[in-house]
N, C-alpha and C. Protein backbone atom coordinates (compact mmCIF):
# COMPACT_ATOMS: atom_id res chain seq x y z
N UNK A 1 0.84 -1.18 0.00
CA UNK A 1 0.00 0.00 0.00
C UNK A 1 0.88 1.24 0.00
N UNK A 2 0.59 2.37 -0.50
CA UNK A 2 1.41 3.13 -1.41
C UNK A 2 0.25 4.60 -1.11
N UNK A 3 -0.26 5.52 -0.07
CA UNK A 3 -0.87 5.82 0.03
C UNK A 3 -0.79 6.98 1.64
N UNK A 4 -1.60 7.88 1.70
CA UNK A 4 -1.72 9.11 2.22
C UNK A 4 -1.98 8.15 3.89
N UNK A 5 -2.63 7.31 3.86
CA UNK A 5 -2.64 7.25 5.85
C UNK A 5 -1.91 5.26 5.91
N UNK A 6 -0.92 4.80 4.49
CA UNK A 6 -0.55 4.05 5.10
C UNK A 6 0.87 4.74 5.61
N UNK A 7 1.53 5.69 4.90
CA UNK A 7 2.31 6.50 5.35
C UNK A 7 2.40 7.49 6.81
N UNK A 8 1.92 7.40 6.84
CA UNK A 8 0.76 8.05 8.26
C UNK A 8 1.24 6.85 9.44
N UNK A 9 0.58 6.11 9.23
CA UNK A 9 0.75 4.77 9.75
C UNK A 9 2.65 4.16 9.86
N UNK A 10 3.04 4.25 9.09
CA UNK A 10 4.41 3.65 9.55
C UNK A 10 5.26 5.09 9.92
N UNK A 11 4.84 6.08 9.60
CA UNK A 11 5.42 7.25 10.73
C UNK A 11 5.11 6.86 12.29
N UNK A 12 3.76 6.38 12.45
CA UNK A 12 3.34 6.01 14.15
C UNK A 12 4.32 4.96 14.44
N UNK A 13 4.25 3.95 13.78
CA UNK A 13 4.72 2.35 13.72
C UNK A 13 6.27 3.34 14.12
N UNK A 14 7.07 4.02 13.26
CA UNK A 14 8.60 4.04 13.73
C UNK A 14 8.55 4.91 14.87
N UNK A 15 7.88 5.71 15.33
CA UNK A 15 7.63 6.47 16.35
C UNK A 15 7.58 5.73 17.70
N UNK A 16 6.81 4.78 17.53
CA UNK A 16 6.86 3.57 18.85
C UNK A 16 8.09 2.78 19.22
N UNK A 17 8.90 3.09 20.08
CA UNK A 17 9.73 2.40 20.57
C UNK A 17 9.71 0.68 20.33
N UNK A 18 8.44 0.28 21.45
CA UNK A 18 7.93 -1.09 21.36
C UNK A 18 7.88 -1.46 20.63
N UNK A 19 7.35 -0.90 19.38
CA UNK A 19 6.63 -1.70 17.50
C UNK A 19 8.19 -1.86 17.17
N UNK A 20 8.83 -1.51 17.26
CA UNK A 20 10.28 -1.20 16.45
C UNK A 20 11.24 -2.42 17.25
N UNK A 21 10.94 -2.26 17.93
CA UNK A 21 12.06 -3.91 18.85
C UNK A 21 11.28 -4.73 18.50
N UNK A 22 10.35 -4.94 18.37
CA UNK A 22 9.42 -5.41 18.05
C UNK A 22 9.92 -6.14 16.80
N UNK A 23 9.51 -5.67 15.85
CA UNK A 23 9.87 -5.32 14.28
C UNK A 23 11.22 -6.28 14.04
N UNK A 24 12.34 -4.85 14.77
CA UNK A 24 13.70 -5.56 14.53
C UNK A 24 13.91 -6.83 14.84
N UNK A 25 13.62 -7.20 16.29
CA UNK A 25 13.92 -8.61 16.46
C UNK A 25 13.04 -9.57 15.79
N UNK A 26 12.48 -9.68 15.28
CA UNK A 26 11.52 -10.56 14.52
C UNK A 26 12.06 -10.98 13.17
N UNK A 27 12.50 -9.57 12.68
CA UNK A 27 13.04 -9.19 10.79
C UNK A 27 14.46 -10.13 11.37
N UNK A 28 15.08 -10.29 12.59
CA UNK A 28 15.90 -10.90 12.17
C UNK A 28 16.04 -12.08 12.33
N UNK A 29 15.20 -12.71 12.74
CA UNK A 29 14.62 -14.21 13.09
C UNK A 29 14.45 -14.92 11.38
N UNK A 30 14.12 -14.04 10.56
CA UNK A 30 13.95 -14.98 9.27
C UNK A 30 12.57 -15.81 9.11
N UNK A 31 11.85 -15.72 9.90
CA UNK A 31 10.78 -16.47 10.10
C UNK A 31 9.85 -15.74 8.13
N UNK A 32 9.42 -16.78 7.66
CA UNK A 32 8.84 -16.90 6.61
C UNK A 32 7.30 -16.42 6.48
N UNK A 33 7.03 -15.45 5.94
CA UNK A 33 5.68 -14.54 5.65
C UNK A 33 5.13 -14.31 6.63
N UNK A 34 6.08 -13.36 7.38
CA UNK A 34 5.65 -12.83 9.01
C UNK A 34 4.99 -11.56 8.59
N UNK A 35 4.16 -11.42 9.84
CA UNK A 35 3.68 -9.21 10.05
C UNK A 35 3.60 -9.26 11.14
N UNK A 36 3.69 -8.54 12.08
CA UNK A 36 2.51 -7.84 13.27
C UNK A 36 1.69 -7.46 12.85
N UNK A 37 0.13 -7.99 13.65
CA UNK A 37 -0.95 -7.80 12.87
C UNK A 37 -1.77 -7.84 14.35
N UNK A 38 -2.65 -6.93 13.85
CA UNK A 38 -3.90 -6.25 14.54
C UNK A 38 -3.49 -5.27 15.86
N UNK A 39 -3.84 -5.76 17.35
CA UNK A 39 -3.72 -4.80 18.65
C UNK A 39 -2.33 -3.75 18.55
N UNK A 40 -1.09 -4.44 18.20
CA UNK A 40 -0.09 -4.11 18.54
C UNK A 40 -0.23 -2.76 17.48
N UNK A 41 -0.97 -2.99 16.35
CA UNK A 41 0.01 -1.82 15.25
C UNK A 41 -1.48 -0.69 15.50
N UNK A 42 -2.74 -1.35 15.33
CA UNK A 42 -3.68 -0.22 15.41
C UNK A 42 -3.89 0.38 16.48
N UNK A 43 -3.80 -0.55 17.62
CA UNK A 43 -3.64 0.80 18.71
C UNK A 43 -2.70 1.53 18.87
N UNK A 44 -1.51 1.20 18.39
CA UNK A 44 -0.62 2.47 18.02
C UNK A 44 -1.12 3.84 17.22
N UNK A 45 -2.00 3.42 16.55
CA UNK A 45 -2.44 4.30 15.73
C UNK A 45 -3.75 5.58 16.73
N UNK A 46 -4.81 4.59 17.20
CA UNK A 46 -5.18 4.69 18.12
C UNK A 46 -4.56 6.09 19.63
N UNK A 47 -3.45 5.69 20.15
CA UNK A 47 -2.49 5.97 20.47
C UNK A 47 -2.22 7.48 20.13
N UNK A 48 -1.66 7.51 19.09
CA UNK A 48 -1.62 8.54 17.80
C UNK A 48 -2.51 9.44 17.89
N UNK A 49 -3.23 9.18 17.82
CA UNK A 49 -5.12 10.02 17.28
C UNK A 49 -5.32 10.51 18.50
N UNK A 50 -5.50 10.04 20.16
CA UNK A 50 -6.06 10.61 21.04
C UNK A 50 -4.53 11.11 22.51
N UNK A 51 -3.89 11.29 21.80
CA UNK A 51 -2.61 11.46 22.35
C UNK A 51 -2.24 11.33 23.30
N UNK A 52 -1.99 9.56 23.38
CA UNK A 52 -1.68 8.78 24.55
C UNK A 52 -0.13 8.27 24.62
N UNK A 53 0.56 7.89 25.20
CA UNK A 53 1.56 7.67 24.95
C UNK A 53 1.90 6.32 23.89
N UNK A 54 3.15 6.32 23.64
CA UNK A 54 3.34 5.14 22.68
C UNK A 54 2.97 3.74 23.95
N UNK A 55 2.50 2.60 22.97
CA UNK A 55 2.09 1.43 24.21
C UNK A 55 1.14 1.15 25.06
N UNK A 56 0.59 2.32 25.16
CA UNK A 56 -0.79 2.35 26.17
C UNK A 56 -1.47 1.63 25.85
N UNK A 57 -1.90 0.76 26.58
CA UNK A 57 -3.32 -0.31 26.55
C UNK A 57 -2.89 -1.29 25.42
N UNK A 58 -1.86 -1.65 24.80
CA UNK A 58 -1.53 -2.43 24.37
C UNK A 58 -1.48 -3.92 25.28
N UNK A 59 -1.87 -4.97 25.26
CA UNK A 59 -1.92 -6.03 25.35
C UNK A 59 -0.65 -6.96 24.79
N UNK A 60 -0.61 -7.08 24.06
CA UNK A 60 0.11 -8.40 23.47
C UNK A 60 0.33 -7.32 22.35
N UNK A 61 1.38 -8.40 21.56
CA UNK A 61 2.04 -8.12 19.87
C UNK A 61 1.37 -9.55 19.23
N UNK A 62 1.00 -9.36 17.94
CA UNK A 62 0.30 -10.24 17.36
C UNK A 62 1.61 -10.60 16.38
N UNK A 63 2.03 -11.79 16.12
CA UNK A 63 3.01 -12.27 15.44
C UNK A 63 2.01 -13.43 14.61
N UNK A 64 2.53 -13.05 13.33
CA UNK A 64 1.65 -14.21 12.24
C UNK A 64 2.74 -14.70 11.39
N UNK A 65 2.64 -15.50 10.57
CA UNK A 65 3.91 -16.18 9.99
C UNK A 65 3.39 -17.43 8.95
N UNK A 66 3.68 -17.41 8.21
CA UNK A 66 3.14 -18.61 7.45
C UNK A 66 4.04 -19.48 7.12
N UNK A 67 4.04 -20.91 7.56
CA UNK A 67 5.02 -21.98 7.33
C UNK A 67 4.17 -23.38 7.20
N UNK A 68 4.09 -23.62 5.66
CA UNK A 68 3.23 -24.86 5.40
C UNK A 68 3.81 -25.87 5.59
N UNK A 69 5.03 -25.89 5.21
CA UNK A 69 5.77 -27.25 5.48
C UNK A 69 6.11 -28.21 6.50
N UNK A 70 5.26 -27.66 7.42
CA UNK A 70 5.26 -28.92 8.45
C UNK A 70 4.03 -28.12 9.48
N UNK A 71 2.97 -28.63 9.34
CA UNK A 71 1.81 -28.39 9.79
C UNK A 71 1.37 -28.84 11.49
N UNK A 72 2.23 -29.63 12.16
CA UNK A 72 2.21 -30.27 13.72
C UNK A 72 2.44 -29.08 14.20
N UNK A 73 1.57 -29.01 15.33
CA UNK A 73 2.01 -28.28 16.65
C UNK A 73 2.89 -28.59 17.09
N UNK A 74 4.01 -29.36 17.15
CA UNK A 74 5.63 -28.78 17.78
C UNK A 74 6.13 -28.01 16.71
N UNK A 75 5.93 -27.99 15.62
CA UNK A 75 6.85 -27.50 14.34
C UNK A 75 6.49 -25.65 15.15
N UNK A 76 5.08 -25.40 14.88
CA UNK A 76 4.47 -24.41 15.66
C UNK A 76 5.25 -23.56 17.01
N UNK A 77 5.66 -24.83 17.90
CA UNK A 77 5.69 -24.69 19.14
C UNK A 77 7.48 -24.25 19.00
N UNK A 78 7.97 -24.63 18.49
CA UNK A 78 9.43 -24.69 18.01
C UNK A 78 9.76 -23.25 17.72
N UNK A 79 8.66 -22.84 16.91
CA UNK A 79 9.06 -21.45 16.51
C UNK A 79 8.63 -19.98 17.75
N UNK A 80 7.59 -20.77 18.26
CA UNK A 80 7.04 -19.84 19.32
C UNK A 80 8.27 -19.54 20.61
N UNK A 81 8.76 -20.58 20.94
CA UNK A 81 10.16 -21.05 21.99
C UNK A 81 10.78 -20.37 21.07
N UNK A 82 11.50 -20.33 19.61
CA UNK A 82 12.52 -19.36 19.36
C UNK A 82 12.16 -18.10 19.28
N UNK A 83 11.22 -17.79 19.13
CA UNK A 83 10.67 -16.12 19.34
C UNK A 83 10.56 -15.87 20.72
N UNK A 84 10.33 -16.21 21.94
CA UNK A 84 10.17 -16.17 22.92
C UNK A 84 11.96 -15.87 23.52
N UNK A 85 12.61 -16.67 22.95
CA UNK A 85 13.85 -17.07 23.71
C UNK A 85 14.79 -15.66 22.72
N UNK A 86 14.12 -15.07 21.96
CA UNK A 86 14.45 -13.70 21.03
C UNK A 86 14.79 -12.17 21.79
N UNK A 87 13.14 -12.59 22.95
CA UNK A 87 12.82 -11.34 23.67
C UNK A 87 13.71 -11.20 25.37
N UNK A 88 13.42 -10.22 26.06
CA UNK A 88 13.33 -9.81 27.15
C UNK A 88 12.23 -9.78 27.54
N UNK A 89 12.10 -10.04 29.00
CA UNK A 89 10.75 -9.59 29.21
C UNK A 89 10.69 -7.82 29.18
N UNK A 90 9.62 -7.32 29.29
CA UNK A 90 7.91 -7.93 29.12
C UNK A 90 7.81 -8.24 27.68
N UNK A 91 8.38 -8.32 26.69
CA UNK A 91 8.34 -8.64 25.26
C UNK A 91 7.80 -10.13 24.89
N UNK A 92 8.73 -10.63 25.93
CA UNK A 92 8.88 -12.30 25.71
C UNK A 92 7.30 -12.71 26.03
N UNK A 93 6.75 -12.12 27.01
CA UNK A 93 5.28 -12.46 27.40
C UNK A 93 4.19 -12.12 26.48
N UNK A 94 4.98 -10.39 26.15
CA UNK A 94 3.87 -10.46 25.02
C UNK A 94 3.70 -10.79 23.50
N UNK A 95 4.43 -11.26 23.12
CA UNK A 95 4.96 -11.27 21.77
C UNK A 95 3.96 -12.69 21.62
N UNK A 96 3.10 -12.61 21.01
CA UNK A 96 2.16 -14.19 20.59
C UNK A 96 2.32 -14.24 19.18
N UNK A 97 2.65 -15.65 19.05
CA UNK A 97 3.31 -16.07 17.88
C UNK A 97 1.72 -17.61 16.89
N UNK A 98 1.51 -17.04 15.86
CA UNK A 98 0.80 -18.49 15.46
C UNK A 98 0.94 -18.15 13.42
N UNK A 99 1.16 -19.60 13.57
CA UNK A 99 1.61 -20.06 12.34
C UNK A 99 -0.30 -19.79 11.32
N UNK A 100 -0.32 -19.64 10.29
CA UNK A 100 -1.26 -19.05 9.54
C UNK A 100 -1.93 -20.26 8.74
N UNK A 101 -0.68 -21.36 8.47
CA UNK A 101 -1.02 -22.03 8.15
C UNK A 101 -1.92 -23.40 8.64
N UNK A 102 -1.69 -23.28 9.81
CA UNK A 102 -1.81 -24.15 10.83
C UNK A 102 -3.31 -23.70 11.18
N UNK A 103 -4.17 -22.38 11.33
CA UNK A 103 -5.31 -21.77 11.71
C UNK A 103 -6.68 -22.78 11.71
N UNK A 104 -6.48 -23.70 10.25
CA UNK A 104 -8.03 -24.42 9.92
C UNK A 104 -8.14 -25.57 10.92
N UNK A 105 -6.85 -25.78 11.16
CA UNK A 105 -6.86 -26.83 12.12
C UNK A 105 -7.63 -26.96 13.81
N UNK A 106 -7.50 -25.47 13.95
CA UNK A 106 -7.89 -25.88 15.19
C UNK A 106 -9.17 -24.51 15.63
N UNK A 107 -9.32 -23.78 14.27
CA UNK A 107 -10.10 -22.61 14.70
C UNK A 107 -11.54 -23.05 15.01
N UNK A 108 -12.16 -24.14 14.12
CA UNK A 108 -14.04 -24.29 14.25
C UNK A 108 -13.88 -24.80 15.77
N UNK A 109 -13.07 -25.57 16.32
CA UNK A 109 -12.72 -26.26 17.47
C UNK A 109 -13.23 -24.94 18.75
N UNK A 110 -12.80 -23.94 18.32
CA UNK A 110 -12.30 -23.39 19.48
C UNK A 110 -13.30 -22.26 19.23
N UNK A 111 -13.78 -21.55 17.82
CA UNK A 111 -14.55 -20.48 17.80
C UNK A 111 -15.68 -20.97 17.19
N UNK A 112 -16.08 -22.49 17.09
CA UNK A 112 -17.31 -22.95 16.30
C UNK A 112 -17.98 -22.71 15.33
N UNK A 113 -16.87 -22.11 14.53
CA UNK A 113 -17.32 -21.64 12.66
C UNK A 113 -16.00 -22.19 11.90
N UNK A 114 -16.29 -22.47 10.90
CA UNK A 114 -15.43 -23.32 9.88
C UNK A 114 -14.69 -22.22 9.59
N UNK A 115 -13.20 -23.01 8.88
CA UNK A 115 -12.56 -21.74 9.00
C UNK A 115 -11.21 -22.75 7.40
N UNK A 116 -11.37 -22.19 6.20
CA UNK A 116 -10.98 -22.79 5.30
C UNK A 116 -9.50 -22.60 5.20
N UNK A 117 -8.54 -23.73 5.03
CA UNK A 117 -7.13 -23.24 4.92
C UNK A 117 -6.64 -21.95 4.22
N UNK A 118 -5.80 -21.59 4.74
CA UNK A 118 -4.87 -20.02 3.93
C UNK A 118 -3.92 -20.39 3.19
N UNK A 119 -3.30 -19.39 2.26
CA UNK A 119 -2.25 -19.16 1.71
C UNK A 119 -1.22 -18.36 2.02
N UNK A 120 -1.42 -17.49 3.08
CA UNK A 120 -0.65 -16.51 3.17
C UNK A 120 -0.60 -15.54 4.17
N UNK A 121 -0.15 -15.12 5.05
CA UNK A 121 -0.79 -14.40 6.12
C UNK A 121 -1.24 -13.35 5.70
N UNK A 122 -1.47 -12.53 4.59
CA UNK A 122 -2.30 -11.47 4.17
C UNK A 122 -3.33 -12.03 4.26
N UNK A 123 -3.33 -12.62 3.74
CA UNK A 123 -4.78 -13.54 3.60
C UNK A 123 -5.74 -13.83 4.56
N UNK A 124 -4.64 -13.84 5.59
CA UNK A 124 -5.57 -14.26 7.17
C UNK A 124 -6.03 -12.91 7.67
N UNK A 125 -5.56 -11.52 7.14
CA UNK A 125 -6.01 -10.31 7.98
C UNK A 125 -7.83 -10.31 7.16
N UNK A 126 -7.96 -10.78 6.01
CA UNK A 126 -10.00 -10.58 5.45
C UNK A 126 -9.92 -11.12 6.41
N UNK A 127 -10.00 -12.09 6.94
CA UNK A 127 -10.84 -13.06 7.97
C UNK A 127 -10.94 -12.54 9.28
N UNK A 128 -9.94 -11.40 9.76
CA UNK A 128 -10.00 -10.88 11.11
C UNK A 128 -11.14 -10.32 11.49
N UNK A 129 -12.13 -10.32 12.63
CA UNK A 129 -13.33 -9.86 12.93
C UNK A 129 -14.06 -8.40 12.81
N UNK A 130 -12.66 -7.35 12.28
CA UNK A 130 -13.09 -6.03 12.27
C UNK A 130 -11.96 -5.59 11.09
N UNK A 131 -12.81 -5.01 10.26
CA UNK A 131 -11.61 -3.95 9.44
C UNK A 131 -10.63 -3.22 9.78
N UNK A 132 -10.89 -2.53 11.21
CA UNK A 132 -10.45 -2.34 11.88
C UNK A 132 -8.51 -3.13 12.23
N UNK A 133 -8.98 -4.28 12.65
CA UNK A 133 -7.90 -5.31 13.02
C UNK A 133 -7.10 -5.87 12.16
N UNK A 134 -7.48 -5.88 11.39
CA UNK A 134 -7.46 -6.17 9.79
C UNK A 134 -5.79 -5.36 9.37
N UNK A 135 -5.33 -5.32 9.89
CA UNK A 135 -3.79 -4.63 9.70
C UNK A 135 -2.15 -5.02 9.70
N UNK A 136 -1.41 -5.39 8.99
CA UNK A 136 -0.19 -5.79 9.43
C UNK A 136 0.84 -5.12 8.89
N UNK A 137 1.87 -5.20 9.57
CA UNK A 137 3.38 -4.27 9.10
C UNK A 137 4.48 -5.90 9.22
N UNK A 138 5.13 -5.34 9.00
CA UNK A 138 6.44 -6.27 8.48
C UNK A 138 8.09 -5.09 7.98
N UNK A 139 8.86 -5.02 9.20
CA UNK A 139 10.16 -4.18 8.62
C UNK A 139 11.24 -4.91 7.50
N UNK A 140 11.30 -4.79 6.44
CA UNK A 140 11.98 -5.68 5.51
C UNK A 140 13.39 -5.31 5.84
N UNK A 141 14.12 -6.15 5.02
CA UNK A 141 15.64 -6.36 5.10
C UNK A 141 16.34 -4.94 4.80
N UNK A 142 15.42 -3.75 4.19
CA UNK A 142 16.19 -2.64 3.67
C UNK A 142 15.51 -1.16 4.72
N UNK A 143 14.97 -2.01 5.50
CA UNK A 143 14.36 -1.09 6.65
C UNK A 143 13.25 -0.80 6.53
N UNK A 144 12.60 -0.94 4.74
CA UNK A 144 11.03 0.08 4.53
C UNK A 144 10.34 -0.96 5.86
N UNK A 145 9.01 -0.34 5.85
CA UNK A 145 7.61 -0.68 6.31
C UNK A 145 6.98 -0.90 5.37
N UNK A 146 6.46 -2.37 5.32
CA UNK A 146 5.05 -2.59 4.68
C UNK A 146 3.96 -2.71 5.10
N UNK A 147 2.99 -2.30 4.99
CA UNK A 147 1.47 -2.67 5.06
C UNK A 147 0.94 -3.57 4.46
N UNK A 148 -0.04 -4.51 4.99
CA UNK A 148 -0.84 -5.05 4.73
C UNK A 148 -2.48 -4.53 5.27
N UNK A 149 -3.61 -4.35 4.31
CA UNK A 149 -4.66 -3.84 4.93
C UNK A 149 -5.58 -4.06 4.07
N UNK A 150 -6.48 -5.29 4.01
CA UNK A 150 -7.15 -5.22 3.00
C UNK A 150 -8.61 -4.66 2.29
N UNK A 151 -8.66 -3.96 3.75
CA UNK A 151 -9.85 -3.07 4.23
C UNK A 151 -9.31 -1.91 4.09
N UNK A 152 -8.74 -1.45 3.78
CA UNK A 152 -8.25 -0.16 4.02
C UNK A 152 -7.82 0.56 5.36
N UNK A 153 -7.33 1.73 5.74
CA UNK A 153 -7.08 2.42 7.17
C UNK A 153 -8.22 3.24 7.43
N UNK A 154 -8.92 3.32 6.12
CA UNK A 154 -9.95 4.38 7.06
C UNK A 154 -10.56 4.63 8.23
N UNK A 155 -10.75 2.95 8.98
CA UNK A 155 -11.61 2.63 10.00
C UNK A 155 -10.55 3.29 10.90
N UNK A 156 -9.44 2.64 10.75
CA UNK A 156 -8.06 2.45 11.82
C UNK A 156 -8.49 3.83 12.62
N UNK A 157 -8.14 4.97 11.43
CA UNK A 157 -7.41 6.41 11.77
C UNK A 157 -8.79 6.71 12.08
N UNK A 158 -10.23 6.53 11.52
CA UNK A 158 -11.05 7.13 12.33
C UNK A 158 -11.78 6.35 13.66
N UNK A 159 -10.91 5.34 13.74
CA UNK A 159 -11.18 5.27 15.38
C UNK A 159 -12.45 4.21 15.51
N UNK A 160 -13.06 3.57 14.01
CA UNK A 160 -14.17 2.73 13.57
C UNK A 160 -14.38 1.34 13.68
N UNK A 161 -14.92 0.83 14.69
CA UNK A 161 -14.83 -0.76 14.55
C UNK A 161 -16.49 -1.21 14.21
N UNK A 162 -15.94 -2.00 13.37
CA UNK A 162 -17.40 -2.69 12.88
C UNK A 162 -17.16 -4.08 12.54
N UNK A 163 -18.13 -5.05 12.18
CA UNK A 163 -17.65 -6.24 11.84
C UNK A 163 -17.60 -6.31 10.32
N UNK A 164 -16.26 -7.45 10.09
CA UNK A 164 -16.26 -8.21 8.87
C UNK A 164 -17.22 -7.97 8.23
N UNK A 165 -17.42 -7.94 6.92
CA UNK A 165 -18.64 -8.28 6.14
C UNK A 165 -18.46 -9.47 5.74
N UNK A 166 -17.17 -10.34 5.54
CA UNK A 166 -17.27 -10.87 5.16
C UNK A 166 -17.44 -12.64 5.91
N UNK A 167 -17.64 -12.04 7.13
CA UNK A 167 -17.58 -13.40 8.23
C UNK A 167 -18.97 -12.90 8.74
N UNK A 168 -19.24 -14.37 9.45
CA UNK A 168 -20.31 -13.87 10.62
C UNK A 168 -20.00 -13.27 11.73
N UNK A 169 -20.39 -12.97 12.37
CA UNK A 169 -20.62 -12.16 13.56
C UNK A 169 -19.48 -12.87 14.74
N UNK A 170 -18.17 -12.49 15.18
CA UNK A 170 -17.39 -13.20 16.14
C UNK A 170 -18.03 -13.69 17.32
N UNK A 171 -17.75 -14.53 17.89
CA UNK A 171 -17.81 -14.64 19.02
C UNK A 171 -16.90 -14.33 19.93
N UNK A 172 -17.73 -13.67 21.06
CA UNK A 172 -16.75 -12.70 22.29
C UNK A 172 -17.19 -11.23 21.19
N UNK A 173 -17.65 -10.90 20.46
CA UNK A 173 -17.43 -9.24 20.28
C UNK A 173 -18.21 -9.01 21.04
N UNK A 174 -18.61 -8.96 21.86
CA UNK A 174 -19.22 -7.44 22.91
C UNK A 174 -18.02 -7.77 23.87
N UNK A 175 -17.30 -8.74 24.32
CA UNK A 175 -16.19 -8.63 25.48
C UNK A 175 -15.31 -7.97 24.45
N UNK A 176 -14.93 -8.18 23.53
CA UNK A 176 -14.00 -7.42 22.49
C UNK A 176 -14.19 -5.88 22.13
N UNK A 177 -15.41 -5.46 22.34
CA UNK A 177 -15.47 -4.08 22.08
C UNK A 177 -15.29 -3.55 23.51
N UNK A 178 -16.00 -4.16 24.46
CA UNK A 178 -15.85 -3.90 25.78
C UNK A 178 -14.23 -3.44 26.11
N UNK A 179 -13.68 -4.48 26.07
CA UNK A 179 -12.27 -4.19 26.44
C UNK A 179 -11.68 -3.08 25.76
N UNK A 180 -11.73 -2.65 23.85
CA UNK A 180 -11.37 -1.46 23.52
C UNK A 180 -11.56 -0.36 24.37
N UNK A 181 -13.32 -0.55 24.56
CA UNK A 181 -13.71 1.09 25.03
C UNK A 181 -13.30 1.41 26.23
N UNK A 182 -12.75 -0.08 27.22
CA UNK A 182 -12.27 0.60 28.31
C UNK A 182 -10.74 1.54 28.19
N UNK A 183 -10.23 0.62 27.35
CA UNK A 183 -9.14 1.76 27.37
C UNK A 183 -9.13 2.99 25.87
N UNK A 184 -9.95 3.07 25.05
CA UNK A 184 -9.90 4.05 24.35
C UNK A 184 -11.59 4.36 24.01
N UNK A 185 -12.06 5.35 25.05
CA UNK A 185 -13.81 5.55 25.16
C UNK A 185 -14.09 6.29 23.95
N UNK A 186 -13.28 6.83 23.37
CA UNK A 186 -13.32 7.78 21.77
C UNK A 186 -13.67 6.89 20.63
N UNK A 187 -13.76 5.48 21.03
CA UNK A 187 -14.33 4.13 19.59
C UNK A 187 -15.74 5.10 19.04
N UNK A 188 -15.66 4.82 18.01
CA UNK A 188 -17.24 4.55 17.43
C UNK A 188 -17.53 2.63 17.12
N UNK A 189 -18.69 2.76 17.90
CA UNK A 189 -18.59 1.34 17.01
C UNK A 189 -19.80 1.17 16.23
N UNK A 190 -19.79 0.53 15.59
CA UNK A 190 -20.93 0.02 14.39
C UNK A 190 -20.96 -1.28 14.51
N UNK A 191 -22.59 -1.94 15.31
CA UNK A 191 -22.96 -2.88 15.72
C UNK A 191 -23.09 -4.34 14.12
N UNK A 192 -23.48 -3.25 13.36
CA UNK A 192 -23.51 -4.52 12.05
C UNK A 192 -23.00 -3.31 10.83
N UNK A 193 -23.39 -4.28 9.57
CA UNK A 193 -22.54 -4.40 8.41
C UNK A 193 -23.24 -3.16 7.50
């Protein structure tokens, strides 16, 4: 993306201390069709907009990664232990790591809607529950920032959560919006599509 607020967006992204260790130690792990994707990068943005400090109400770092070639949860687990064993704490705690490819396996299990294999971790941000969330960065080998957003930022920067159109309705979104508005009461949200 090549554009007026994804630029916007990786000005916040290098502005954040956290996103950037973040970033670096990851870019140098080598790990195969990685981003940070969703809490970590939009509430930065978030962040940004109602002028909170960098990190606030951040939760976790969302680490995605796509590695088909060996589909077992230790292959999974292997990589999560080397990303883990990457950080310091509080990094190491928050840094959550899941393979993209691995998702069909265990998502109807756990969120009781079918959930069709991926190709790609872009791929996995349509499927995220809000356009909103729907976001990933990745620092490449020559330093740029990329975006991934297949919804666009509009929601991001205006602060908009609504659901997927293209999924049903999550389960847990009212604890999911809940928890935003406690720490950023400036949401709009939009109950449906």
């Amino acid at each position: 993306m090549n554009d007026p607020l994804s630029q916007k967006l990786i000005d916040i992204v290098r502005a954040d201390p956290g996103l950037m260790h973040v970033l670096r130690t990851v870019r140098d792990l080598g790990l195969p069709d990685w981003r940070l994707v969703s809490g970590g990068v939009y509430q930065a943005v978030w962040n940004a907009r109602t002028g909170r400090p960098a990190g606030y109400g951040i939760k976790d770092y969302d680490l995605a990664y796509f590695d088909g070639s060996d589909l077992s949860y230790e292959a999974e687990d292997g990589v999560i232990k080397r990303v883990a064993a990457a950080f310091d704490e509080p990094f190491r705690s928050q840094v959550e790591v899941r393979n993209q490819a691995r998702v069909h396996l265990w998502f109807e299990n756990r969120f009781g809607e079918p959930y069709e294999p991926l190709g790609s971790t872009d791929e996995a941000l349509g499927r995220f529950v809000a356009p909103t969330f729907a976001v990933g960065v990745r620092l490449e080998a020559d330093d740029a920032i990329t975006v991934a957003a297949p919804f666009g930022l509009e929601d991001v920067f205006a602060m908009v959560v609504r659901p997927n159109p293209n999924r049903p309705a999550a389960k847990g979104w009212a604890r999911t919006i809940e928890s935003a508005r406690g720490r950023w009461p400036e949401l709009t949200v939009v109950e449906s599509v």
